[in-house]
PDB file of N, CA and C in Angstrom:
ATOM      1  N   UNK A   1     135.000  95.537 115.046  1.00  0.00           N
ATOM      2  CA  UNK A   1     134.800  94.501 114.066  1.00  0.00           C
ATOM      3  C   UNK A   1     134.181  93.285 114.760  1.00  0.00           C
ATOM      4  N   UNK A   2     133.072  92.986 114.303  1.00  0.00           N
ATOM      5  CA  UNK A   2     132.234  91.887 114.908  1.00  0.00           C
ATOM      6  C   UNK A   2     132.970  90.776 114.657  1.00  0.00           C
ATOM      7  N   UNK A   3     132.828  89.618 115.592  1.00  0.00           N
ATOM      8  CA  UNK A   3     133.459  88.293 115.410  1.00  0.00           C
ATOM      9  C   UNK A   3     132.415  87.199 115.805  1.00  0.00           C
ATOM     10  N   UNK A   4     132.717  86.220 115.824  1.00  0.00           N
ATOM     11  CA  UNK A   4     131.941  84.866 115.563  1.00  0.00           C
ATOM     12  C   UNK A   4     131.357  84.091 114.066  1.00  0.00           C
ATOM     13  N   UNK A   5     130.579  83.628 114.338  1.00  0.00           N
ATOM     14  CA  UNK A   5     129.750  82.835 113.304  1.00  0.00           C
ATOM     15  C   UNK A   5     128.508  83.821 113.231  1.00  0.00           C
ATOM     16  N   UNK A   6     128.404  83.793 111.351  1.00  0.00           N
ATOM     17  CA  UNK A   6     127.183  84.547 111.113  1.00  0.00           C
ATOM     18  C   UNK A   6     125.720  83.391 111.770  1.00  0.00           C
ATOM     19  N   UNK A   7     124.390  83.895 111.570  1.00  0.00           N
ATOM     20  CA  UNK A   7     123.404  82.847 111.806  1.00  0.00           C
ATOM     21  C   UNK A   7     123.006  82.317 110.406  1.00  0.00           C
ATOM     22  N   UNK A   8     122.647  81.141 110.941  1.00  0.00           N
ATOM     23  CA  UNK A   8     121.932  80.268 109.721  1.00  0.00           C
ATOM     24  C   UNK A   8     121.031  81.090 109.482  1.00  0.00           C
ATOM     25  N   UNK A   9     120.489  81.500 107.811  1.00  0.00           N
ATOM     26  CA  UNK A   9     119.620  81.379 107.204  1.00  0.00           C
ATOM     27  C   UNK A   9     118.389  80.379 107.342  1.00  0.00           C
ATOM     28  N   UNK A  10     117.060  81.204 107.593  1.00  0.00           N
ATOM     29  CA  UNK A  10     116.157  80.445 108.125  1.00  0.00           C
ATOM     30  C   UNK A  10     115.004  80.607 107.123  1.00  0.00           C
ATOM     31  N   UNK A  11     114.322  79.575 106.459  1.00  0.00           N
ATOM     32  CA  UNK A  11     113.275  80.303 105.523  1.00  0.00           C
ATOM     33  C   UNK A  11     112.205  80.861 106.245  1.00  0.00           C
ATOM     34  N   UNK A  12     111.724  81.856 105.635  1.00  0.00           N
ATOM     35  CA  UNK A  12     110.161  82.389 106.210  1.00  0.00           C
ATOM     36  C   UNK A  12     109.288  81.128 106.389  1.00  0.00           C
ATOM     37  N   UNK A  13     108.608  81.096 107.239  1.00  0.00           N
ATOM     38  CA  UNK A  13     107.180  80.489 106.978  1.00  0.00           C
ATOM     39  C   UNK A  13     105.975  81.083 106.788  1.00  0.00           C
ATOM     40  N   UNK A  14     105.466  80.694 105.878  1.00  0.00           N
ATOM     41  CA  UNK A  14     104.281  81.329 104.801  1.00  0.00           C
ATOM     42  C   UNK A  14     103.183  80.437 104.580  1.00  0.00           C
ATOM     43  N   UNK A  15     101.998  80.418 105.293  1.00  0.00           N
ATOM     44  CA  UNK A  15     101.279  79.568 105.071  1.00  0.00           C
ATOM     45  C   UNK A  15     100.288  80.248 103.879  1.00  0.00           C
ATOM     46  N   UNK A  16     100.325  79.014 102.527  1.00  0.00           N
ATOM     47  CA  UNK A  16      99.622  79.496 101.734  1.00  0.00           C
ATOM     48  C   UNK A  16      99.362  78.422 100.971  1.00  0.00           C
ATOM     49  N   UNK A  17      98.733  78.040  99.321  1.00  0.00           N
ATOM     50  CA  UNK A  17      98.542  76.974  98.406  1.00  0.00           C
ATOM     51  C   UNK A  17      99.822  77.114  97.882  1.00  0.00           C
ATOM     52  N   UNK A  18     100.177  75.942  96.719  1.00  0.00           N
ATOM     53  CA  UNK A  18     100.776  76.467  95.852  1.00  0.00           C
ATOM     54  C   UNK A  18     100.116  76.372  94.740  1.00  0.00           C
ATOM     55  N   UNK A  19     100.522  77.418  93.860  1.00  0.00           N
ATOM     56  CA  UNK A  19     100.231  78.091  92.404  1.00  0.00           C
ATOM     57  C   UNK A  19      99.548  77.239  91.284  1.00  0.00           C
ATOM     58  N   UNK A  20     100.287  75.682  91.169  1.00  0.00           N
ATOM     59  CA  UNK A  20     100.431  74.986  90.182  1.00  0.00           C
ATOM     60  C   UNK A  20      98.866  73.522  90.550  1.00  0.00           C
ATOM     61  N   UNK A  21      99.537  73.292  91.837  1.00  0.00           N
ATOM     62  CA  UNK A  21      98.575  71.683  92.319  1.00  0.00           C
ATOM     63  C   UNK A  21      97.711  72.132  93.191  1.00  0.00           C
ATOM     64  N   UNK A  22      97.885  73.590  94.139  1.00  0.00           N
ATOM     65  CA  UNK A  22      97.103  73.690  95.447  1.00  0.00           C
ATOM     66  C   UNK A  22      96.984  72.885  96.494  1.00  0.00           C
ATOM     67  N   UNK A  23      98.231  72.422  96.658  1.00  0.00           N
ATOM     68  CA  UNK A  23      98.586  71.775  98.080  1.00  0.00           C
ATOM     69  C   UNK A  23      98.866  73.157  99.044  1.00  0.00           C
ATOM     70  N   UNK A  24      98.581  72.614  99.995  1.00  0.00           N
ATOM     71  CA  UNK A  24      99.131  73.686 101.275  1.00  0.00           C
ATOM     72  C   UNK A  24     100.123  73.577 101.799  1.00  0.00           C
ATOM     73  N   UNK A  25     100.999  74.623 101.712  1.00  0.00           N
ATOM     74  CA  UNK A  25     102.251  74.838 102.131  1.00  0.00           C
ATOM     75  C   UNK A  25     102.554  75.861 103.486  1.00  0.00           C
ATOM     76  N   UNK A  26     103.943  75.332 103.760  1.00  0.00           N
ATOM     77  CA  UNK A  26     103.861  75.651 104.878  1.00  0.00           C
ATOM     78  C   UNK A  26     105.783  76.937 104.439  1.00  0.00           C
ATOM     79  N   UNK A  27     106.312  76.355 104.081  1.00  0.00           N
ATOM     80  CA  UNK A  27     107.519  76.676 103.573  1.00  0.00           C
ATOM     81  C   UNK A  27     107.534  76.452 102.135  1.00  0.00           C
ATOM     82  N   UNK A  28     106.634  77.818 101.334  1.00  0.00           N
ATOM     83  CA  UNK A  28     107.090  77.503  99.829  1.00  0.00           C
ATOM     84  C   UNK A  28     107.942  78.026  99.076  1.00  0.00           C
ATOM     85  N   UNK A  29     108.643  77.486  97.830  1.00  0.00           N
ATOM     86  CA  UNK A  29     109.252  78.100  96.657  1.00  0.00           C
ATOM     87  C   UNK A  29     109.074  78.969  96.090  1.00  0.00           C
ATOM     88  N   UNK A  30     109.288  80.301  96.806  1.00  0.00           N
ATOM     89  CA  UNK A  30     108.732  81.597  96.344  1.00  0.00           C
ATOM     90  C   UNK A  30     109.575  82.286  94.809  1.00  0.00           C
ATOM     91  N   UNK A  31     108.684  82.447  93.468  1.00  0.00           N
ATOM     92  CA  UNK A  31     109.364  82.754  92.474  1.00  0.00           C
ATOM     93  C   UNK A  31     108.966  84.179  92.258  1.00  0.00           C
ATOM     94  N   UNK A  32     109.732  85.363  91.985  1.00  0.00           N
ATOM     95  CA  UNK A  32     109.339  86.684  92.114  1.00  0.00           C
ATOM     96  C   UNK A  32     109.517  86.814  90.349  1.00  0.00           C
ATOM     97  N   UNK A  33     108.713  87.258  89.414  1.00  0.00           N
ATOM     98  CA  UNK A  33     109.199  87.551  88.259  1.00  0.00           C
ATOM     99  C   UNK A  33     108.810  89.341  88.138  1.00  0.00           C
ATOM    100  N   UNK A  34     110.024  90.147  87.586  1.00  0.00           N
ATOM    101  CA  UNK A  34     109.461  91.362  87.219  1.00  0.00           C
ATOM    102  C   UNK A  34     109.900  91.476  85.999  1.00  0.00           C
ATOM    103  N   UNK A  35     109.202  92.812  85.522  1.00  0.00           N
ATOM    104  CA  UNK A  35     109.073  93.209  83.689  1.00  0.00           C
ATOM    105  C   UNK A  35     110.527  93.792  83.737  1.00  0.00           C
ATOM    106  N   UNK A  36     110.994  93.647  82.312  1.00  0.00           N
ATOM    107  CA  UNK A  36     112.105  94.420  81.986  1.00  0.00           C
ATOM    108  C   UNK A  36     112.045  95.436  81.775  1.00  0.00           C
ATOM    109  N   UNK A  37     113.148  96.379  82.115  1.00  0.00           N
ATOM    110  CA  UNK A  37     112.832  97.861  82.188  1.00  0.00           C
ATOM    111  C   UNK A  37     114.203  97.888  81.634  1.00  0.00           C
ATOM    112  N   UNK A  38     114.858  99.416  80.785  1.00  0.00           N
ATOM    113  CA  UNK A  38     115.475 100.163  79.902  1.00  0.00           C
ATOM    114  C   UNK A  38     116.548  99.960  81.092  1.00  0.00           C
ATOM    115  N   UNK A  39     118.186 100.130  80.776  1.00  0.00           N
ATOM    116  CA  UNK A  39     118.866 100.564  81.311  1.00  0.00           C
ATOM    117  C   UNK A  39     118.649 101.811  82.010  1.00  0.00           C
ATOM    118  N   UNK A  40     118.764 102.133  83.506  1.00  0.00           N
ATOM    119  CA  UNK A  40     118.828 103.308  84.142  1.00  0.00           C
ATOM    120  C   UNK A  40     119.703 102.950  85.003  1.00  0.00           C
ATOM    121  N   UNK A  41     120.137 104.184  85.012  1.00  0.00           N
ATOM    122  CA  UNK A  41     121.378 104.528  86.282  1.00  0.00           C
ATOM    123  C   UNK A  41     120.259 104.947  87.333  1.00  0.00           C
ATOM    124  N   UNK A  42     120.713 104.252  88.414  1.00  0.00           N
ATOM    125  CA  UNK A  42     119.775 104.595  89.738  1.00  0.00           C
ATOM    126  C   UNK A  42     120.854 105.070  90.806  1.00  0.00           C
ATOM    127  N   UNK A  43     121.095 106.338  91.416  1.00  0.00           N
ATOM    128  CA  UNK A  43     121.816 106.452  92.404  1.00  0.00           C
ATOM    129  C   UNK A  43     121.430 106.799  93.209  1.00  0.00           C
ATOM    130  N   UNK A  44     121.641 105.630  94.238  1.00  0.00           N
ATOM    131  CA  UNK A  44     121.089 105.720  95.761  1.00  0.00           C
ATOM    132  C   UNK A  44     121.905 106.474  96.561  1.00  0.00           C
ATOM    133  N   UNK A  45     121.140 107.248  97.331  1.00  0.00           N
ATOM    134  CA  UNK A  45     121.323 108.134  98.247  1.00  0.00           C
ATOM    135  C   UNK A  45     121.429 107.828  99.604  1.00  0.00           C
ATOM    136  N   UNK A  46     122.172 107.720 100.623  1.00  0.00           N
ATOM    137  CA  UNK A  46     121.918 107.263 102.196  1.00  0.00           C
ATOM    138  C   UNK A  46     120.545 107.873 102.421  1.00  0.00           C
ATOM    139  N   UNK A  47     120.194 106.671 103.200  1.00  0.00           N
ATOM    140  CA  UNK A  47     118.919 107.261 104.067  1.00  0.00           C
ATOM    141  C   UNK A  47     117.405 106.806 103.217  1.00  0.00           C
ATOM    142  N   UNK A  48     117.754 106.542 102.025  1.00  0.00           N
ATOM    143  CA  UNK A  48     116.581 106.030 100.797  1.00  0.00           C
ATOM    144  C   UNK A  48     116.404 105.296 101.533  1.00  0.00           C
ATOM    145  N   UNK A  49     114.808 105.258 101.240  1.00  0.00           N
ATOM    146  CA  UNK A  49     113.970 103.357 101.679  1.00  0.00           C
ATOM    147  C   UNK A  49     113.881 102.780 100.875  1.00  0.00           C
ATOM    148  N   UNK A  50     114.285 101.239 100.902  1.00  0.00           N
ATOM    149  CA  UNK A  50     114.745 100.168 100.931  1.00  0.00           C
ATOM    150  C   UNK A  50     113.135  99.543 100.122  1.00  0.00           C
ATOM    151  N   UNK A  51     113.409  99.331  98.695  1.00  0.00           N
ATOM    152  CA  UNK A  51     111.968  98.819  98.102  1.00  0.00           C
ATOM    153  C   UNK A  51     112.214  97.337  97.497  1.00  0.00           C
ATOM    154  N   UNK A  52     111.251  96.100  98.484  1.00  0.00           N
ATOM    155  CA  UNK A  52     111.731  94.694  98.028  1.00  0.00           C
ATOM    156  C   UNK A  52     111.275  94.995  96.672  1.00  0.00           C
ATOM    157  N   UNK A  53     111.802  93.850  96.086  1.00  0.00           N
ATOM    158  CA  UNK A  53     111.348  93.364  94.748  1.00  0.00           C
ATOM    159  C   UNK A  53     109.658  92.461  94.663  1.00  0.00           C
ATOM    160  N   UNK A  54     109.233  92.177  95.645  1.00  0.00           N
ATOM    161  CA  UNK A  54     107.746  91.982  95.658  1.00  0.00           C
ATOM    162  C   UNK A  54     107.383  93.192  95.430  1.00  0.00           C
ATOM    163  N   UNK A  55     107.462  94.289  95.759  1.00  0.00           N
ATOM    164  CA  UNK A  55     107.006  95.645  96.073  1.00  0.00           C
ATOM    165  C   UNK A  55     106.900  96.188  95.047  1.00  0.00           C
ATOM    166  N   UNK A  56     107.869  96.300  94.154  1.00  0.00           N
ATOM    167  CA  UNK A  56     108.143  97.031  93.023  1.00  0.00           C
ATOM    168  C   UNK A  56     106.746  96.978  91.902  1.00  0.00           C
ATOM    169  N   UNK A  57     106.299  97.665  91.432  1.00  0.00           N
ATOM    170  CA  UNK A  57     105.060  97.665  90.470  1.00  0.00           C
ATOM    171  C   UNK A  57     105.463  96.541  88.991  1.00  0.00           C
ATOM    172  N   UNK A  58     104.733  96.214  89.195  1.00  0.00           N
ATOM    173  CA  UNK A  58     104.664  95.111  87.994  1.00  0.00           C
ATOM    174  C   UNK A  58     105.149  93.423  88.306  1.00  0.00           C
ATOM    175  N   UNK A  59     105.634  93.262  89.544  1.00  0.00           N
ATOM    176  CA  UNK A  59     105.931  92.425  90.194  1.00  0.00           C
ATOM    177  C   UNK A  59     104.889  91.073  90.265  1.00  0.00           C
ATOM    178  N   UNK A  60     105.152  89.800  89.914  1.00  0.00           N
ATOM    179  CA  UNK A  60     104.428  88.867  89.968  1.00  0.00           C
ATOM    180  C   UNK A  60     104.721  87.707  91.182  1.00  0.00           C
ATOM    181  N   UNK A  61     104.653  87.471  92.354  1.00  0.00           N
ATOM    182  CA  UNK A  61     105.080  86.294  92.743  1.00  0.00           C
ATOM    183  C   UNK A  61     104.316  85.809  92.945  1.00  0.00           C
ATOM    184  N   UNK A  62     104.858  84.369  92.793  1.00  0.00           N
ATOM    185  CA  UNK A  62     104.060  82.913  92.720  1.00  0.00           C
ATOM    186  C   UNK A  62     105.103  82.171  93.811  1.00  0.00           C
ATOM    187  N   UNK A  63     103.684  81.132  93.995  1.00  0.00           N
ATOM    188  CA  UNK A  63     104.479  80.339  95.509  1.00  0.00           C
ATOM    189  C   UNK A  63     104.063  79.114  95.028  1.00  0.00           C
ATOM    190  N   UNK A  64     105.240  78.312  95.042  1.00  0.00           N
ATOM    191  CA  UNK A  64     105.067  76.731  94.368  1.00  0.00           C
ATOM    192  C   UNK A  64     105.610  75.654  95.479  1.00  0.00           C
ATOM    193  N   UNK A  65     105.425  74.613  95.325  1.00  0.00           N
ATOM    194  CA  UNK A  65     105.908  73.344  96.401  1.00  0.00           C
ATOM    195  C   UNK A  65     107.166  72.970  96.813  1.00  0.00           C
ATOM    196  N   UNK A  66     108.021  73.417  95.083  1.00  0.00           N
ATOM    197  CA  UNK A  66     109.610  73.125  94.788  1.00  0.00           C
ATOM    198  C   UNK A  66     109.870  73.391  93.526  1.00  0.00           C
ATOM    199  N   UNK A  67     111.245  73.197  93.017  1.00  0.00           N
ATOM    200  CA  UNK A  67     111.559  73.837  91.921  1.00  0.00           C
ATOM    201  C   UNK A  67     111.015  72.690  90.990  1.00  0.00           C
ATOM    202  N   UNK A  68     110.480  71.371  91.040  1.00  0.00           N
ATOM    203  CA  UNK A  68     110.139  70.592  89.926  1.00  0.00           C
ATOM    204  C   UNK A  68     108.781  71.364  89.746  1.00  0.00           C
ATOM    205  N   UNK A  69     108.015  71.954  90.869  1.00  0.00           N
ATOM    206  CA  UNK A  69     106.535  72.485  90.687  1.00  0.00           C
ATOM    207  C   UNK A  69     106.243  73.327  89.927  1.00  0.00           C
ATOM    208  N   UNK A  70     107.378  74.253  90.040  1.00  0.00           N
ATOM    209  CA  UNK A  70     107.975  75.501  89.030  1.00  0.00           C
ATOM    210  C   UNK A  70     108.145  75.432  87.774  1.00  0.00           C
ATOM    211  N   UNK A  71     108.899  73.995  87.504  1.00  0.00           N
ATOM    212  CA  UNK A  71     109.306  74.334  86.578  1.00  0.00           C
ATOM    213  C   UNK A  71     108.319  73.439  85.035  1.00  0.00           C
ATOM    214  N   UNK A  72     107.108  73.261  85.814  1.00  0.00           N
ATOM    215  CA  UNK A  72     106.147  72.699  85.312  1.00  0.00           C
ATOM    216  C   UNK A  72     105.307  73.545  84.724  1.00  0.00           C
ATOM    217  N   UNK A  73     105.210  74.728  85.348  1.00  0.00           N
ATOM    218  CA  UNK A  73     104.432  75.644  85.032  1.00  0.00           C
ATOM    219  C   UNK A  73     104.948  76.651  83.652  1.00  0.00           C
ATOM    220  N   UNK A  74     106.019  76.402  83.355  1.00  0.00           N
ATOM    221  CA  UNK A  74     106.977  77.053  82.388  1.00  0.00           C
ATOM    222  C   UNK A  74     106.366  76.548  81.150  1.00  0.00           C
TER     223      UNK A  74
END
């Protein structure tokens, strides 16, 4: 059983615009939106690979400045 302190959480750095003003960012507000899909039972199996949610088909992310940038775009 491991002991100590977990590590801080560190954001990625991502150099890119953002979405809304096109400032350049260095550390942005990454918003992932995907489509709704039907109830399914999904049972994972050991050993399955591991699919982010960027990844997934139909997947939209947008990279904004902060959540006021975000929530402008709404």
């Amino acid at each position: 059983m491991p002991r100590g302190r977990k590590k801080k959480y560190v954001r990625p750095r991502i150099e890119c615009d953002c979405d809304y003003c096109g400032k350049s960012l260095e550390y942005p507000y990454v918003h992932i939106s995907l489509p709704r899909t039907g109830y399914i039972v999904n049972i994972k199996q050991k050993g399955d690979d591991v699919v982010l949610n960027k990844q997934k088909p139909g997947a939209v992310v947008g990279h904004y400045c902060n959540t006021e940038c975000y929530r402008e775009t709404l």
